[in-house]
N, C-alpha and C. Protein backbone atom coordinates (compact mmCIF):
# COMPACT_ATOMS: atom_id res chain seq x y z
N UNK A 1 0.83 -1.18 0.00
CA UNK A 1 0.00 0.00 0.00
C UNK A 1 0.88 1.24 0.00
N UNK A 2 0.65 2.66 -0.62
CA UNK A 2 1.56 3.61 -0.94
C UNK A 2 1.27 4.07 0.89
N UNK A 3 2.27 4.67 0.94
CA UNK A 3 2.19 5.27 2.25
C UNK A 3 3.45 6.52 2.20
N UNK A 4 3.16 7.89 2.55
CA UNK A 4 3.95 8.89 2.55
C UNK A 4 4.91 8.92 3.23
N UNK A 5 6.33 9.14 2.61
CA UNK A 5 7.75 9.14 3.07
C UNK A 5 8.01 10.14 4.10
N UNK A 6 7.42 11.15 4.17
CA UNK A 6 7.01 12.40 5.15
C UNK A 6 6.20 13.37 4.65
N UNK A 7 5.50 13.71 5.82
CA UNK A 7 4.13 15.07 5.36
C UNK A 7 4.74 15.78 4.65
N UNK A 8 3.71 16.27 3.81
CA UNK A 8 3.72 17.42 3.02
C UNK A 8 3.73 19.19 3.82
N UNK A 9 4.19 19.81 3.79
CA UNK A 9 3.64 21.18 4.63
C UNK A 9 2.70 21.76 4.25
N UNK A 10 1.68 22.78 4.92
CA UNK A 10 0.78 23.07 4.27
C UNK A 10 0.80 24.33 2.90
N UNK A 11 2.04 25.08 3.37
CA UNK A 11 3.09 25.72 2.74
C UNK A 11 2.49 25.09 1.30
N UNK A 12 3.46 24.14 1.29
CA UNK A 12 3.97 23.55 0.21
C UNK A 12 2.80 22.81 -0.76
N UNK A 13 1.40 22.41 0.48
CA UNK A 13 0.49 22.03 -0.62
C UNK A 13 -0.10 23.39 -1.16
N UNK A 14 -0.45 23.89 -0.31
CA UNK A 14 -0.81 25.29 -0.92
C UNK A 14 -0.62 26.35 -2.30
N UNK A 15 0.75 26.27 -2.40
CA UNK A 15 1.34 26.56 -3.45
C UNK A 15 1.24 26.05 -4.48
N UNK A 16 1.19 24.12 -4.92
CA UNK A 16 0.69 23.56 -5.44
C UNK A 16 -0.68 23.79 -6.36
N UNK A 17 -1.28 24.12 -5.55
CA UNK A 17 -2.67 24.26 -5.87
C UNK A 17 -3.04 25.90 -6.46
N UNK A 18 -2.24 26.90 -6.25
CA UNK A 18 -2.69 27.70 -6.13
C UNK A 18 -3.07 28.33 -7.59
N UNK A 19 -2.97 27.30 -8.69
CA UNK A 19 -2.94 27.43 -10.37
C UNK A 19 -4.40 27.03 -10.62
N UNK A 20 -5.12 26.23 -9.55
CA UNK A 20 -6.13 25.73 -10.09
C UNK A 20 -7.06 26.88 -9.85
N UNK A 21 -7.86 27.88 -10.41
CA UNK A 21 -8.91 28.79 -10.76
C UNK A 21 -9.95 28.49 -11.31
N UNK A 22 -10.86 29.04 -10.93
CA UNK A 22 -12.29 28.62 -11.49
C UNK A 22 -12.29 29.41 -13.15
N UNK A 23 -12.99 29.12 -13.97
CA UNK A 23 -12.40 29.63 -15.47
C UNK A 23 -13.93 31.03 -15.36
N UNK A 24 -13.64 31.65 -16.14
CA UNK A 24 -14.26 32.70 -16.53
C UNK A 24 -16.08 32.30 -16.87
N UNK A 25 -16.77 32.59 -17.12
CA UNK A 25 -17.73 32.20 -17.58
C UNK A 25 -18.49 32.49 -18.85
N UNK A 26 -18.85 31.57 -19.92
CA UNK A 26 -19.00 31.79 -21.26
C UNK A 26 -20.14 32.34 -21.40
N UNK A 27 -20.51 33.39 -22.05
CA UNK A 27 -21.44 34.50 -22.46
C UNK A 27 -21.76 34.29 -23.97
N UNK A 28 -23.06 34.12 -23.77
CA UNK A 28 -23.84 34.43 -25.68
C UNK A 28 -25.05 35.37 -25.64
N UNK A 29 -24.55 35.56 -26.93
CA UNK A 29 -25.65 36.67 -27.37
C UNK A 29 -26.86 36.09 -28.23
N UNK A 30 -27.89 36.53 -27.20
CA UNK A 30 -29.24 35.69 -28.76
C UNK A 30 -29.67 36.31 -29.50
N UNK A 31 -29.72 35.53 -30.88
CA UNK A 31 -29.68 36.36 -31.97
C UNK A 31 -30.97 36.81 -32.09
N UNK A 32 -32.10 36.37 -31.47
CA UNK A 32 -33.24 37.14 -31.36
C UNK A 32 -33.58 38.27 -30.77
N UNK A 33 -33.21 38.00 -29.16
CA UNK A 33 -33.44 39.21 -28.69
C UNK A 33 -32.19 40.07 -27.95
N UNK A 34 -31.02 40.12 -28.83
CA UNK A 34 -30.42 40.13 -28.40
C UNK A 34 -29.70 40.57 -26.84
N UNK A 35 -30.00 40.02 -25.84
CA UNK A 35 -29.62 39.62 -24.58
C UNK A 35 -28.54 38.82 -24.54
N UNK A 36 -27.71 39.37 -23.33
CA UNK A 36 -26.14 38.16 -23.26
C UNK A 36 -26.95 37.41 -21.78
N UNK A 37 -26.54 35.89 -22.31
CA UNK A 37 -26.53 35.12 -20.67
C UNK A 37 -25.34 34.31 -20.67
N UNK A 38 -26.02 32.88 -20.18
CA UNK A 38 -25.05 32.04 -19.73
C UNK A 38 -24.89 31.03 -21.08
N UNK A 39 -24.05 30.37 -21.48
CA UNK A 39 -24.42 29.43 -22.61
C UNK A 39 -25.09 28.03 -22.00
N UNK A 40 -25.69 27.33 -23.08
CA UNK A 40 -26.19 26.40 -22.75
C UNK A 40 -27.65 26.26 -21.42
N UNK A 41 -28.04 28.10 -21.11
CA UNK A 41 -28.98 27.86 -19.91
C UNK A 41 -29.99 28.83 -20.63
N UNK A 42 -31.26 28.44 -19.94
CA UNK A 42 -32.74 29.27 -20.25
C UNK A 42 -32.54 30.71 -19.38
N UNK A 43 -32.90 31.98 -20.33
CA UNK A 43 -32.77 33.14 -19.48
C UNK A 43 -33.88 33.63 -20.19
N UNK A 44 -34.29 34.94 -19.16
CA UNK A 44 -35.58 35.64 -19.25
C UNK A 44 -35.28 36.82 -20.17
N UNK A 45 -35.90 37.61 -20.60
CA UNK A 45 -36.30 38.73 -21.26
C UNK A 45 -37.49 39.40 -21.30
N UNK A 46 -37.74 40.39 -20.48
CA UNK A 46 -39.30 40.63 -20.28
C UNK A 46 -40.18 39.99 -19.69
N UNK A 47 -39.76 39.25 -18.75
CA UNK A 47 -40.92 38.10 -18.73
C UNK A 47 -41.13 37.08 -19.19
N UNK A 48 -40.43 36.21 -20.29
CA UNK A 48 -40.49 35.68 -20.97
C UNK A 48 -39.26 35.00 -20.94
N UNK A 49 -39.37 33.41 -21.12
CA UNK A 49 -38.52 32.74 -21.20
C UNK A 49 -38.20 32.07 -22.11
N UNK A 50 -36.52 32.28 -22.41
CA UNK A 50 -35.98 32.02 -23.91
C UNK A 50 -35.01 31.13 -23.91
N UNK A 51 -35.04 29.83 -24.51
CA UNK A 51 -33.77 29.36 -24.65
C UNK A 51 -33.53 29.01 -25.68
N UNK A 52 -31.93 28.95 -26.35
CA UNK A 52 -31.72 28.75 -27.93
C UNK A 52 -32.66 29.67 -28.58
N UNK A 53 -32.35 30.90 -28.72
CA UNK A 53 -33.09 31.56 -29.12
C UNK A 53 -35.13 31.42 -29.40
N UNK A 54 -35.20 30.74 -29.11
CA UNK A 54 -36.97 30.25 -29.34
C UNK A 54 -37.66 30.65 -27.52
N UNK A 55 -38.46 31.21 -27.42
CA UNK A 55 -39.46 31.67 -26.49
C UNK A 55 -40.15 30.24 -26.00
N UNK A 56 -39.73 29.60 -24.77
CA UNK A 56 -40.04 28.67 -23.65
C UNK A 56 -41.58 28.56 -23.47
N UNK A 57 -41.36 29.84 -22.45
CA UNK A 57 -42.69 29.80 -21.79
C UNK A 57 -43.08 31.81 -22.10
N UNK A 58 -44.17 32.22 -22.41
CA UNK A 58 -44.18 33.82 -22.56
C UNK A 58 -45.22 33.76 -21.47
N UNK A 59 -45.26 34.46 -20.15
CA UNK A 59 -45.98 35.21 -19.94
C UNK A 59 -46.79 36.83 -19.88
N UNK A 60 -47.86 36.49 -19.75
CA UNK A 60 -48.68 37.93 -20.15
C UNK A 60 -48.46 39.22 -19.07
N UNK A 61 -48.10 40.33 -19.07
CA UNK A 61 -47.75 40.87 -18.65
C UNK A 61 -49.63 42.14 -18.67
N UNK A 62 -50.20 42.20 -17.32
CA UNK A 62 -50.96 42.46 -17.24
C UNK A 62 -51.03 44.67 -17.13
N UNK A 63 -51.28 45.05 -17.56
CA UNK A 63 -51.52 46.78 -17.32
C UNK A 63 -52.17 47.30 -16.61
N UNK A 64 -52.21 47.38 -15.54
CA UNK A 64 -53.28 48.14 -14.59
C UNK A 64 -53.11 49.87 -15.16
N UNK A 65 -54.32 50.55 -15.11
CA UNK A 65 -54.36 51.77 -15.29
C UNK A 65 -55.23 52.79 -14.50
């Protein structure tokens, strides 16, 4: 079974690691309405929910006067 020749410091794991970063996050523009979100996720516009450019679910947006 592997077993460690001596601890690591925390120093030393630390440093190690310190390359790993969470990456940026990818942004699209829809060519319909054009709004930027997230790629690959359903986002709103007005009320209305759009994904891959095509309208999900639309709700009615009522006017009181």
């Amino acid at each position: 079974m592997a077993h460690p020749k001596s601890r690591i410091s925390k120093q030393r794991k630390r440093k190690r690691r310190t390359h790993y970063k969470t990456p940026i996050p990818q942004l699209a523009t829809c060519q319909t309405t054009g709004e930027k979100h997230l790629m690959h996720r359903a986002y709103k516009v007005d009320g209305n929910l759009y994904y891959n450019g095509k309208m999900i679910i639309q709700t009615d947006v009522e006017v009181e006067e």
